[in-house]
Protein backbone atom coordinates (compact mmCIF):
# COMPACT_ATOMS: atom_id res chain seq x y z
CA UNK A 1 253.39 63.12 -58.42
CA UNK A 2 256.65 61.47 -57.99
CA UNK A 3 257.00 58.70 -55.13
CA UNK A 4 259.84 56.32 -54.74
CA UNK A 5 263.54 56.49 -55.59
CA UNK A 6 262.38 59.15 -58.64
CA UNK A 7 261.00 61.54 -55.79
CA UNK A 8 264.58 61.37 -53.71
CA UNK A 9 266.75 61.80 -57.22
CA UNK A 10 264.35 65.02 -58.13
CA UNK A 11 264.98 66.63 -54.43
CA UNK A 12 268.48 66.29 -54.78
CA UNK A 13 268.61 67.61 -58.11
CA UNK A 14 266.93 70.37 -56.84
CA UNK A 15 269.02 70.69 -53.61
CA UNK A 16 269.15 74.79 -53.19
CA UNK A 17 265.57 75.39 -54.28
CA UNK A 18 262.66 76.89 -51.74
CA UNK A 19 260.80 74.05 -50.02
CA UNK A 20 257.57 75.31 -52.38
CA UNK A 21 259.80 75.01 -55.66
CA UNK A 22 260.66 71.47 -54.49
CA UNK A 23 256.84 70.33 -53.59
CA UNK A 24 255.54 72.04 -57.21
CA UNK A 25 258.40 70.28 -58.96
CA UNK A 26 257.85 67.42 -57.52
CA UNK A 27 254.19 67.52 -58.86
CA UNK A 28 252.17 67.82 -55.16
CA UNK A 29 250.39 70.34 -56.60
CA UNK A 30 246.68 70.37 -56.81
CA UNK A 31 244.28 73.33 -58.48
CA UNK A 32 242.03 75.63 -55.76
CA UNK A 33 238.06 76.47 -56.46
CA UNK A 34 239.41 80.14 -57.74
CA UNK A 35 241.66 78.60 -60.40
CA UNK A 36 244.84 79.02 -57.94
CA UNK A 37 247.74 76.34 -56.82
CA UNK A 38 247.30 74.73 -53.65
CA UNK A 39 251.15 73.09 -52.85
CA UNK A 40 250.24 70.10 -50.49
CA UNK A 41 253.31 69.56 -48.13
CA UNK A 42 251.70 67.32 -46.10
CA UNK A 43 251.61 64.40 -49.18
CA UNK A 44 254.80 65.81 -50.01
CA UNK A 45 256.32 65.19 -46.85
CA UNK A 46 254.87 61.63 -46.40
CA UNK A 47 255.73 60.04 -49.68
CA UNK A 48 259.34 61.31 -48.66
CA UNK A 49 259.26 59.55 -45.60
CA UNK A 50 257.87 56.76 -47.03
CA UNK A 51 260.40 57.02 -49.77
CA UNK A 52 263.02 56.65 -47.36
CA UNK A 53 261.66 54.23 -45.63
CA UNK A 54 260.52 55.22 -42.49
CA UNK A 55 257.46 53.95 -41.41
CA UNK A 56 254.92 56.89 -40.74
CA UNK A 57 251.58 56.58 -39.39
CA UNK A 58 249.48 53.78 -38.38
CA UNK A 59 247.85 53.39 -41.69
CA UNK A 60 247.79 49.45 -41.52
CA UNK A 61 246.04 48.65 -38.51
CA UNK A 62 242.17 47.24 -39.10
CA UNK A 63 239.55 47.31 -36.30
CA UNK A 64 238.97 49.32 -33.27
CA UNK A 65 241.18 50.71 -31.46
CA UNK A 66 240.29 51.50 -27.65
CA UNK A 67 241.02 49.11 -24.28
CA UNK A 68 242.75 45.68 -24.55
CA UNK A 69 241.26 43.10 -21.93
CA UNK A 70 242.47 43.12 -18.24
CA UNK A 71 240.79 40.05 -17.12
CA UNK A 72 240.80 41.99 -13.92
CA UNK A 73 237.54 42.93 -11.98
CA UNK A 74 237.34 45.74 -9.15
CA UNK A 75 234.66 45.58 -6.31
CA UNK A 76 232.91 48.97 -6.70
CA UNK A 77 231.92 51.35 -3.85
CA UNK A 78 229.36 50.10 -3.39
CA UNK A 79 230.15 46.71 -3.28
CA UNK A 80 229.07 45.37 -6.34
CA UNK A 81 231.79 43.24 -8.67
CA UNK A 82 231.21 44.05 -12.36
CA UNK A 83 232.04 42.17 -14.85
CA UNK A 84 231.47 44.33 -17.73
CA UNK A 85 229.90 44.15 -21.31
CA UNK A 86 233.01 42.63 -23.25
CA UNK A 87 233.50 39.66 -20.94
CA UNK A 88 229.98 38.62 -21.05
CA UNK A 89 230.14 38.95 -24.98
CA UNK A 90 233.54 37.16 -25.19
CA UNK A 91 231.50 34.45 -23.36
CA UNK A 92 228.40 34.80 -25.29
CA UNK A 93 225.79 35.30 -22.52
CA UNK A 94 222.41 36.28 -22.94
CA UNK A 95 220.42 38.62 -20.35
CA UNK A 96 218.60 36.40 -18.36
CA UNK A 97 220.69 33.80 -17.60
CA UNK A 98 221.46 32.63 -14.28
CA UNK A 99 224.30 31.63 -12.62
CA UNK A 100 225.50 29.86 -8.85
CA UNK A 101 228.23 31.56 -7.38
CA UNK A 102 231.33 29.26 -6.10
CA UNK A 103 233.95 30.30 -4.23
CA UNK A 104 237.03 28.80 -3.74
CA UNK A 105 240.14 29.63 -2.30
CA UNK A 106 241.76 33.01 -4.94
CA UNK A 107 238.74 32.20 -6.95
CA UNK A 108 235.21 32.80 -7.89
CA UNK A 109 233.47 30.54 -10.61
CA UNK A 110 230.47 31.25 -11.94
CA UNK A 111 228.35 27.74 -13.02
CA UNK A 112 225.00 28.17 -14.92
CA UNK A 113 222.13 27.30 -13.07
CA UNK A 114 221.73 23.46 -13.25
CA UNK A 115 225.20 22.97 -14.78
CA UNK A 116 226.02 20.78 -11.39
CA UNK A 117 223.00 18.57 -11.79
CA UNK A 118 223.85 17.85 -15.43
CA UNK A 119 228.01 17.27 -14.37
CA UNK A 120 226.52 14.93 -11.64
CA UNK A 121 224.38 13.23 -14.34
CA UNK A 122 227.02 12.86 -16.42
CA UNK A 123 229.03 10.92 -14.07
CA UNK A 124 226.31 8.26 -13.32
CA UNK A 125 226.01 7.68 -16.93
């Protein structure tokens, strides 16, 4: 198969062929179960692209994909104010712990239980 700078040269050598006399030419040609040619355009077409340099596909991105982070929470229906699954991992909570609720003015905080009495002892020390 022919990628690169030999892949353009051998498509314009072969200007007024079919589009199928191009891909076999061009070696995107791979062999069927009954012995037949199967032309793949699709690879044909990419390393062409790619050839030309356009950038095609997403090919180099690692990871999941999915929602980004808001840091945004909505009071539900029914009142409740979830903070949902990927915050609480961010933070590296366990289920089970506690926490006292502050509010202040645009602001809640959430302190672990006991965090106060250990800032206070802090202090003294």
């Amino acid at each position: 198969m022919l990628i690169g700078t030999e892949l353009l040269a051998k498509v314009k050598e072969l200007g007024d062929a079919s589009k199928s006399e191009i891909v076999r030419e061009c070696g995107y040609v791979s062999s069927k179960k009954d012995g037949g040619d199967r032309l793949n355009f699709t690879a044909f077409y990419e390393a062409l692209l790619e050839a030309k340099g356009v950038a095609f596909g997403g090919g180099g991105k690692v990871g999941k994909g999915g929602r980004k982070l808001s840091y945004i929470a909505t009071v539900q229906g029914n009142g409740n104010l979830l903070i949902g699954k990927a915050y609480t991992a961010l933070l590296e909570l366990e289920p089970g712990e506690q926490f006292e609720i502050k509010l202040g003015r645009k602001q809640i905080r959430l302190l672990p239980v006991g965090a106060m009495e250990e800032m206070l002892e802090d202090e003294d020390e």
